[in-house]
PDB file of N, CA and C in Angstrom:
ATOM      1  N   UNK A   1       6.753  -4.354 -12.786  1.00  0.00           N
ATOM      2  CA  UNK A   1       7.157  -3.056 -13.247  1.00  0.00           C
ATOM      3  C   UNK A   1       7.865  -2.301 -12.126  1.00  0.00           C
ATOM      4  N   UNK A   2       7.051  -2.493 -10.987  1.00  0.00           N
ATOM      5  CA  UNK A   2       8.051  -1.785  -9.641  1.00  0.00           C
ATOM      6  C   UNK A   2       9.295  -2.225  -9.619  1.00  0.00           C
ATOM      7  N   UNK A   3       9.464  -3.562  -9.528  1.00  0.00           N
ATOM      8  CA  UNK A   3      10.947  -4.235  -9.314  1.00  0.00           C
ATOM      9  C   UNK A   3      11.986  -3.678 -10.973  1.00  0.00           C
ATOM     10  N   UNK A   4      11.154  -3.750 -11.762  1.00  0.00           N
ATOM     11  CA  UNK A   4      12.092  -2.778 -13.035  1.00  0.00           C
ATOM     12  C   UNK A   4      12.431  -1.727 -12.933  1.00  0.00           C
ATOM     13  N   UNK A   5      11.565  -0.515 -11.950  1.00  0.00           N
ATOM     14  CA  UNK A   5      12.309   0.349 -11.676  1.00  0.00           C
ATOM     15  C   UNK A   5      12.956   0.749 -11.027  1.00  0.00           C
ATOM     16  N   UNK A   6      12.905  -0.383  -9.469  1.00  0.00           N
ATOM     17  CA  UNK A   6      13.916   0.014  -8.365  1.00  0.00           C
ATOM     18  C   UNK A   6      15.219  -0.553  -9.138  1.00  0.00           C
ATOM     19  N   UNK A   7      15.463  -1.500  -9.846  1.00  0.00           N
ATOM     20  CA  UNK A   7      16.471  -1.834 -10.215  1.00  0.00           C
ATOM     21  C   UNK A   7      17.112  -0.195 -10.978  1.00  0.00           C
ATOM     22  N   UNK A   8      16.693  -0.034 -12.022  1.00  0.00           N
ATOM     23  CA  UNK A   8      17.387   1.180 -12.941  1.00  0.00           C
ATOM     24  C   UNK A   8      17.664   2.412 -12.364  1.00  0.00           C
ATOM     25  N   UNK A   9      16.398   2.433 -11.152  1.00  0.00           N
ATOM     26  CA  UNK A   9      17.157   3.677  -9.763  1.00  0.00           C
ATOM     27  C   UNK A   9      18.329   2.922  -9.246  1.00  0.00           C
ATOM     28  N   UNK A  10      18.402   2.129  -8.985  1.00  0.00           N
ATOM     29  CA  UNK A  10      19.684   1.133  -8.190  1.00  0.00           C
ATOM     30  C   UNK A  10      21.275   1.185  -8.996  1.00  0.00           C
ATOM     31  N   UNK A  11      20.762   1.708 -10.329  1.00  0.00           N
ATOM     32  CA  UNK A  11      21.878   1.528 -11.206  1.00  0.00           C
ATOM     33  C   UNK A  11      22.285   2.879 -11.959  1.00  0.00           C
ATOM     34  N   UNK A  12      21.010   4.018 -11.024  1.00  0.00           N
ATOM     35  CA  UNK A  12      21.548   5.633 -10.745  1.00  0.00           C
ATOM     36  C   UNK A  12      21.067   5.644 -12.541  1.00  0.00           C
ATOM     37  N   UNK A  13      19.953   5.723 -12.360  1.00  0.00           N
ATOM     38  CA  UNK A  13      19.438   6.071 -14.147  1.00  0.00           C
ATOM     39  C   UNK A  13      18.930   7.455 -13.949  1.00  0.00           C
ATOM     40  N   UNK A  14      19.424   8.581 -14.646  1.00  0.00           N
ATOM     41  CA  UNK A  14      19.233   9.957 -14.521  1.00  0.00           C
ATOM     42  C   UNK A  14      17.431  10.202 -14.755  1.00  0.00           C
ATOM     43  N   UNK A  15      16.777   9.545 -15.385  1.00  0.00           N
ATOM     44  CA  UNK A  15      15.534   9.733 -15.636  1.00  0.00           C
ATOM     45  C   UNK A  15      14.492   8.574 -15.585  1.00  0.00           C
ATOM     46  N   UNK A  16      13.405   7.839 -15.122  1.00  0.00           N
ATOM     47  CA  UNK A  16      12.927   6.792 -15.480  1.00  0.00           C
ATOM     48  C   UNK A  16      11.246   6.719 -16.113  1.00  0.00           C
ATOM     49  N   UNK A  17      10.697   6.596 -16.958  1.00  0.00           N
ATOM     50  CA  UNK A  17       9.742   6.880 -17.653  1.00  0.00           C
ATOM     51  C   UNK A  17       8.622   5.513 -17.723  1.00  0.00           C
ATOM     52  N   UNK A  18       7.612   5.140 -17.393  1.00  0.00           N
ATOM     53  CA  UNK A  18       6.700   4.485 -17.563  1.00  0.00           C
ATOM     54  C   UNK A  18       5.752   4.194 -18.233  1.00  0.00           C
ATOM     55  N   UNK A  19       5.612   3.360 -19.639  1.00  0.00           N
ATOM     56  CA  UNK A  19       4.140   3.522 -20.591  1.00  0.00           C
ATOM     57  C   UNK A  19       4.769   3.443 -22.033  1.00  0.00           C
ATOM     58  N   UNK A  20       3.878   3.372 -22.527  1.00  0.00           N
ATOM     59  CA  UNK A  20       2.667   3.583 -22.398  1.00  0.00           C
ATOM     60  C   UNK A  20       1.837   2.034 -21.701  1.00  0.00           C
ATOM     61  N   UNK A  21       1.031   2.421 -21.240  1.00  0.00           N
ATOM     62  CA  UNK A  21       0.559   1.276 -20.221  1.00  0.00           C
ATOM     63  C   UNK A  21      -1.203   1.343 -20.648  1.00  0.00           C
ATOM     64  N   UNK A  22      -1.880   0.441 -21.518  1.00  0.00           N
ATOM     65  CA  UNK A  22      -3.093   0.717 -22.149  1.00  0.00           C
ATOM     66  C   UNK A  22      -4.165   1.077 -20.859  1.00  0.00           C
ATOM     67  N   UNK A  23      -4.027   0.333 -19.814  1.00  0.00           N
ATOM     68  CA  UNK A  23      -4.875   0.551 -18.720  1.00  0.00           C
ATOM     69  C   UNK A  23      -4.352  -0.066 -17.220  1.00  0.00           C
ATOM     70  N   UNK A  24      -4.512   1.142 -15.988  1.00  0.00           N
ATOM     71  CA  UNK A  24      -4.268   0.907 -14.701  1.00  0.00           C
ATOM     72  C   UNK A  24      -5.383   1.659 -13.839  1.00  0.00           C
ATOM     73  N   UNK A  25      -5.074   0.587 -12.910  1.00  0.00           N
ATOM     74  CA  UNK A  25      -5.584   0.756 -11.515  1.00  0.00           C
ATOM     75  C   UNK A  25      -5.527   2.696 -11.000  1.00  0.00           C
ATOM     76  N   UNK A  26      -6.693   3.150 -10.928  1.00  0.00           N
ATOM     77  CA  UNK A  26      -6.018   4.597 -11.120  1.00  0.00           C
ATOM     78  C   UNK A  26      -5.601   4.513  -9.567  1.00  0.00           C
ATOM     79  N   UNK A  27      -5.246   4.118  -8.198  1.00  0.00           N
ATOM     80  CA  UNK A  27      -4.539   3.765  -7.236  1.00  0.00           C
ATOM     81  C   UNK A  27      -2.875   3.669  -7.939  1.00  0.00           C
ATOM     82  N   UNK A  28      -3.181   2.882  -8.069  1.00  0.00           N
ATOM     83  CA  UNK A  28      -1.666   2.364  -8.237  1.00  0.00           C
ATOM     84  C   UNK A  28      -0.787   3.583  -9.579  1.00  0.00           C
ATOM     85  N   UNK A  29      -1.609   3.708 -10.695  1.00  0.00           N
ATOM     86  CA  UNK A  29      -1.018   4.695 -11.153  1.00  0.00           C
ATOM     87  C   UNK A  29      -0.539   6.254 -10.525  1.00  0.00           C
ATOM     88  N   UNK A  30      -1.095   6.395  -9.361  1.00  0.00           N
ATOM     89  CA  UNK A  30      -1.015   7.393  -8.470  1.00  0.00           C
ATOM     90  C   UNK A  30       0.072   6.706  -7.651  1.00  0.00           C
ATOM     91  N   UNK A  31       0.418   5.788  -7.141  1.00  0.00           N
ATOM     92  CA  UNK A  31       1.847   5.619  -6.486  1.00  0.00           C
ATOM     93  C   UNK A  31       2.966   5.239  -7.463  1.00  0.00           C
ATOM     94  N   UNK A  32       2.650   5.440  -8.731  1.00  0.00           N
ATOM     95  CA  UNK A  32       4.039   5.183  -9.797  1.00  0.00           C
ATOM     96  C   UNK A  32       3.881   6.641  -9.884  1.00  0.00           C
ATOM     97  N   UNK A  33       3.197   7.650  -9.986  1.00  0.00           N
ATOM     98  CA  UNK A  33       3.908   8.890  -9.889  1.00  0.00           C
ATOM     99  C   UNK A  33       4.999   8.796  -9.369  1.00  0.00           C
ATOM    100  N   UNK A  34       4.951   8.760  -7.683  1.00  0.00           N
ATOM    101  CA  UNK A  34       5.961   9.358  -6.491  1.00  0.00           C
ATOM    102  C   UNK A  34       6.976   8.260  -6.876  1.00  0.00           C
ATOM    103  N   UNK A  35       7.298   7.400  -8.276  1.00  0.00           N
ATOM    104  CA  UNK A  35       8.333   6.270  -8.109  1.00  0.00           C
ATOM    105  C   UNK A  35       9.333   7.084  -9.611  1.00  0.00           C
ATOM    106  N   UNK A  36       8.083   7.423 -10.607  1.00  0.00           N
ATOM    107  CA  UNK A  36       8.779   7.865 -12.118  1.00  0.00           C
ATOM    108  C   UNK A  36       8.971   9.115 -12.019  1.00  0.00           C
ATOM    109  N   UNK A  37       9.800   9.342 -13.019  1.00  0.00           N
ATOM    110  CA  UNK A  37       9.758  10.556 -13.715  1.00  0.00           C
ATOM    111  C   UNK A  37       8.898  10.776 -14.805  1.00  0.00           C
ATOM    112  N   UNK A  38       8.069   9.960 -15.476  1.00  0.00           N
ATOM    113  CA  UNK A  38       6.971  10.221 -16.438  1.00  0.00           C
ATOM    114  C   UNK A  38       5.737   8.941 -16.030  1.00  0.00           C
ATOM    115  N   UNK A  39       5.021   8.365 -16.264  1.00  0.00           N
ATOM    116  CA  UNK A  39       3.824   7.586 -16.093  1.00  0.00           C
ATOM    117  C   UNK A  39       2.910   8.375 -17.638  1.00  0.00           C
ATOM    118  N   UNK A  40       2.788   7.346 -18.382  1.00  0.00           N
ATOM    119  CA  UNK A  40       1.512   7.560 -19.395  1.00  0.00           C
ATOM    120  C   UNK A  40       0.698   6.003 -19.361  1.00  0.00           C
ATOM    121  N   UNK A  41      -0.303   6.606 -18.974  1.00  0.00           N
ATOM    122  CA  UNK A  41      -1.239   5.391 -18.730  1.00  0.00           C
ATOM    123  C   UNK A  41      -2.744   5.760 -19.312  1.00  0.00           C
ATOM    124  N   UNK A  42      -3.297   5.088 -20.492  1.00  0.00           N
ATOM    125  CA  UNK A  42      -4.234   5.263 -21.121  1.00  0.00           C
ATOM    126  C   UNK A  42      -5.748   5.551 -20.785  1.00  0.00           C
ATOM    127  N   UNK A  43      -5.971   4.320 -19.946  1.00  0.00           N
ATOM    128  CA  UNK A  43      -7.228   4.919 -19.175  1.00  0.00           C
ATOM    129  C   UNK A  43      -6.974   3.894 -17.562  1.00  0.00           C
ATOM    130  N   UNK A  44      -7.469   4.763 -16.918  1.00  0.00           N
ATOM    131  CA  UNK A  44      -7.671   4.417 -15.379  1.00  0.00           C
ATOM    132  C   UNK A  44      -9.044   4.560 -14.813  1.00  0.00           C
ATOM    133  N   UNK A  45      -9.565   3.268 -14.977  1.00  0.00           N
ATOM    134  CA  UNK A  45     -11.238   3.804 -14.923  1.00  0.00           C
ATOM    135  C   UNK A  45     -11.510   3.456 -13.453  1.00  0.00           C
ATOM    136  N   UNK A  46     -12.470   3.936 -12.398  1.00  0.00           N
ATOM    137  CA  UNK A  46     -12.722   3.786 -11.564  1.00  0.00           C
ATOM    138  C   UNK A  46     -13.427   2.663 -11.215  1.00  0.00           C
ATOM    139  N   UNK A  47     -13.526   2.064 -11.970  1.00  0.00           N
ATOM    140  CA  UNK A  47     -14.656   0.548 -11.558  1.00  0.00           C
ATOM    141  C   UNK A  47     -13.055  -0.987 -12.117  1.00  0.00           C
ATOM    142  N   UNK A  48     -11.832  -0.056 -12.016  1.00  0.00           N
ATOM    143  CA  UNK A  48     -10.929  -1.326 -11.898  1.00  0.00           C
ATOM    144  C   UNK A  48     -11.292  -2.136 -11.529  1.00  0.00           C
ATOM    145  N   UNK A  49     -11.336  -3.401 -12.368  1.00  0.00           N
ATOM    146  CA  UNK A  49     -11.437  -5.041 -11.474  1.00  0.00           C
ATOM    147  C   UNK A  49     -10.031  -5.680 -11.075  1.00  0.00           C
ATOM    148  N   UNK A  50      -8.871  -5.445 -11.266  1.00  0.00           N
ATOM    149  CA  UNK A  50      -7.774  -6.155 -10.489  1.00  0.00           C
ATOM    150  C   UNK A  50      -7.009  -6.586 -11.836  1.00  0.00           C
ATOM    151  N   UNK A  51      -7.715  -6.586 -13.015  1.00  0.00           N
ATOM    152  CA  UNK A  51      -7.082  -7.646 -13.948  1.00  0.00           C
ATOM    153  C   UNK A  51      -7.559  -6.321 -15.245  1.00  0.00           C
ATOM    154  N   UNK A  52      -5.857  -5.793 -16.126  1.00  0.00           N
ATOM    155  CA  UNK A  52      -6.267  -5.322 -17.465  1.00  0.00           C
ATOM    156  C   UNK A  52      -6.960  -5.911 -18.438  1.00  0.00           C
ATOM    157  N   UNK A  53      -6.860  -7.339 -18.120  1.00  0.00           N
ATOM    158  CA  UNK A  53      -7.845  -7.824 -19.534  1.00  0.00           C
ATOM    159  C   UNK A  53      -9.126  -7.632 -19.251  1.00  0.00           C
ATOM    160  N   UNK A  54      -9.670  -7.222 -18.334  1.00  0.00           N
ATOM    161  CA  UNK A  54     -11.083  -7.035 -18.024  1.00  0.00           C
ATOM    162  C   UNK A  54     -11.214  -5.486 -18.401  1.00  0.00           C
ATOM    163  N   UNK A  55     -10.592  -4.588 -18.688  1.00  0.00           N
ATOM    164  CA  UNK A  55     -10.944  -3.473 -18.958  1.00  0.00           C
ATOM    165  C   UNK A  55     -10.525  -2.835 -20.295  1.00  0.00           C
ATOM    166  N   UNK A  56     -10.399  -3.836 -21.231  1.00  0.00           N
ATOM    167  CA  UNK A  56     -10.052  -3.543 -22.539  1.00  0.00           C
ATOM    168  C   UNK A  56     -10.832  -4.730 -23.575  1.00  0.00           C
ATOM    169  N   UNK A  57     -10.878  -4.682 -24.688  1.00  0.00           N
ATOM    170  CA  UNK A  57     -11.571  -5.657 -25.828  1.00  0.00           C
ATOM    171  C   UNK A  57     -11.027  -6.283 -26.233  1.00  0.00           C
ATOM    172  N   UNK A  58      -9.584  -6.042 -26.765  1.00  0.00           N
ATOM    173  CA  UNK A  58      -8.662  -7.071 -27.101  1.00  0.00           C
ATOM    174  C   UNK A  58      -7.186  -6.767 -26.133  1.00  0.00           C
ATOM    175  N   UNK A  59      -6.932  -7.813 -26.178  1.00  0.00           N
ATOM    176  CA  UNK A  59      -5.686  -8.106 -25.436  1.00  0.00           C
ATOM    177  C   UNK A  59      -4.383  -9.199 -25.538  1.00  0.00           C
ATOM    178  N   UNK A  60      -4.055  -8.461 -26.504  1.00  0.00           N
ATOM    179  CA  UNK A  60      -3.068  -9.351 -27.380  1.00  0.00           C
ATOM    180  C   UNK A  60      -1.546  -9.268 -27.146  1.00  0.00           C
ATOM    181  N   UNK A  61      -0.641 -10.308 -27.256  1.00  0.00           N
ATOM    182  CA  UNK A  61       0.419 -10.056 -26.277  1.00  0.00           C
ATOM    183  C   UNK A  61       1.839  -8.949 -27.071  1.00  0.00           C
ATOM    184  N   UNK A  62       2.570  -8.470 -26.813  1.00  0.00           N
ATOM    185  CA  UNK A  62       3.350  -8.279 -27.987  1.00  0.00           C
ATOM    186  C   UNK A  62       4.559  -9.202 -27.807  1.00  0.00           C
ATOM    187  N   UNK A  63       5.198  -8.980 -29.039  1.00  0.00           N
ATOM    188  CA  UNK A  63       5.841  -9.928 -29.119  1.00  0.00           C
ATOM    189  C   UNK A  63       7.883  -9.526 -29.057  1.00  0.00           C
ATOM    190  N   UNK A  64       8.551 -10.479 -28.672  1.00  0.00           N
ATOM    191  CA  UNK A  64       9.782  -9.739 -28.528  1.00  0.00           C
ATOM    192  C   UNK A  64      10.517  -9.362 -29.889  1.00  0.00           C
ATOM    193  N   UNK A  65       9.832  -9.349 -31.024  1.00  0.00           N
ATOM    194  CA  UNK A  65      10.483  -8.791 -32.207  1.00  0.00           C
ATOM    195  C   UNK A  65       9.859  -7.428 -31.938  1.00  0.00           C
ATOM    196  N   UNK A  66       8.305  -7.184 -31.484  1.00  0.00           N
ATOM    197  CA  UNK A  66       7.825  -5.907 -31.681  1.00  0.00           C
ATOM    198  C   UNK A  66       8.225  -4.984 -30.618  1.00  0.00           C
ATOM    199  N   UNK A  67       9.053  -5.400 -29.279  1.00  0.00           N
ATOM    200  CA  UNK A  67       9.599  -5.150 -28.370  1.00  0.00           C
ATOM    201  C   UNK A  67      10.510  -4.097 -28.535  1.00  0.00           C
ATOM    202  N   UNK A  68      11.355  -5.353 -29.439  1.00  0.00           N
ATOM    203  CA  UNK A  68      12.940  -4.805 -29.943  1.00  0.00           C
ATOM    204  C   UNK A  68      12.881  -4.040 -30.870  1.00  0.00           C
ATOM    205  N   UNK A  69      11.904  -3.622 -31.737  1.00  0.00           N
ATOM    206  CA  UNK A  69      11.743  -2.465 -32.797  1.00  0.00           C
ATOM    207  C   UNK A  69      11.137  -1.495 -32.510  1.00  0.00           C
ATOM    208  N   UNK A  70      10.420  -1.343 -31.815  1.00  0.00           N
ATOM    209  CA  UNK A  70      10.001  -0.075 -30.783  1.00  0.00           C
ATOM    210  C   UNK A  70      10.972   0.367 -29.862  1.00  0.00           C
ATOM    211  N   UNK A  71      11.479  -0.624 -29.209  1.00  0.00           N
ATOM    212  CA  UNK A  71      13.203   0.368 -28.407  1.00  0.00           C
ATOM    213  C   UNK A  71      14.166   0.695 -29.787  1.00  0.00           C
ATOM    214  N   UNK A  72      14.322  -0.097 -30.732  1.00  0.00           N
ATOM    215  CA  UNK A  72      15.313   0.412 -31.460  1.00  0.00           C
ATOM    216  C   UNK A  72      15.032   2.027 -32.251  1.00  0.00           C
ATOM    217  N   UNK A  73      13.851   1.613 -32.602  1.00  0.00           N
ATOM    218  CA  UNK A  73      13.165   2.953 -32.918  1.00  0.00           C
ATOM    219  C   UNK A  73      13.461   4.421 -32.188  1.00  0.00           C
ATOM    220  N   UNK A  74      12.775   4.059 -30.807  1.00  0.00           N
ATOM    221  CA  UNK A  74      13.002   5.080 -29.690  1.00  0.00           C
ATOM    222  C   UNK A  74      14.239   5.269 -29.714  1.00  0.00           C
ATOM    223  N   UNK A  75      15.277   4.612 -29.888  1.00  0.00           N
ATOM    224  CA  UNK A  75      16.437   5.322 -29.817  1.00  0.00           C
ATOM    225  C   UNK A  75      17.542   5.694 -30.629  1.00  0.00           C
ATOM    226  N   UNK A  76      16.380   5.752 -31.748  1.00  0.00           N
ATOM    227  CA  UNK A  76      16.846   6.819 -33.091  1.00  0.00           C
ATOM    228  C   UNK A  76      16.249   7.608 -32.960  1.00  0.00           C
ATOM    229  N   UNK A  77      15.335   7.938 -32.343  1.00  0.00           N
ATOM    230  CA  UNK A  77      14.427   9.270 -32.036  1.00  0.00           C
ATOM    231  C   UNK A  77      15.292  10.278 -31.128  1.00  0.00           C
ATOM    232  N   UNK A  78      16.018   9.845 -30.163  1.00  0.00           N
ATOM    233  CA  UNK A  78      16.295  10.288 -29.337  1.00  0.00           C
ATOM    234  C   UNK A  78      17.550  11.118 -29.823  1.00  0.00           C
ATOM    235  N   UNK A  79      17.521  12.331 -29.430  1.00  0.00           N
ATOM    236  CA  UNK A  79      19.017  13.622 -29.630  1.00  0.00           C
ATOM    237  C   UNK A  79      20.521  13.238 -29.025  1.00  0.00           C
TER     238      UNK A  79
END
């Protein structure tokens, strides 16, 4: 995710937004502040183990159709 956003700063993107992200390291979500312009991150629990699948029940992958219809979406939303 870091290397995704130095790239889109690299390519002078007026805004860069992060998330929704079901669960992070609340560390590390604290140094994607000082990187985004938005961060939404669901829960950041203090007993992080290193790995999101350990801090959620299911963890299922999405898929690149559900990818591409959620950006297409978002950007019919958008003004």
């Amino acid at each position: 995710m870091r290397a995704a956003v130095m790239a889109l700063r690299e390519r002078g993107v007026a805004a860069c937004a992060v998330g929704p992200c079901r669960v992070g390291a609340p560390d590390t979500c604290a140094e994607f502040l000082h990187e985004v312009d938005e961060l939404v991150c669901t829960l950041t629990p203090s007993d992080f183990k290193g790995r999101s699948g350990n801090s959620i029940r299911t963890f299922s992958q999405t898929t690149d159709a559900e990818v591409r219809e959620l950006v297409a979406r978002a950007a019919e939303e958008r003004p």
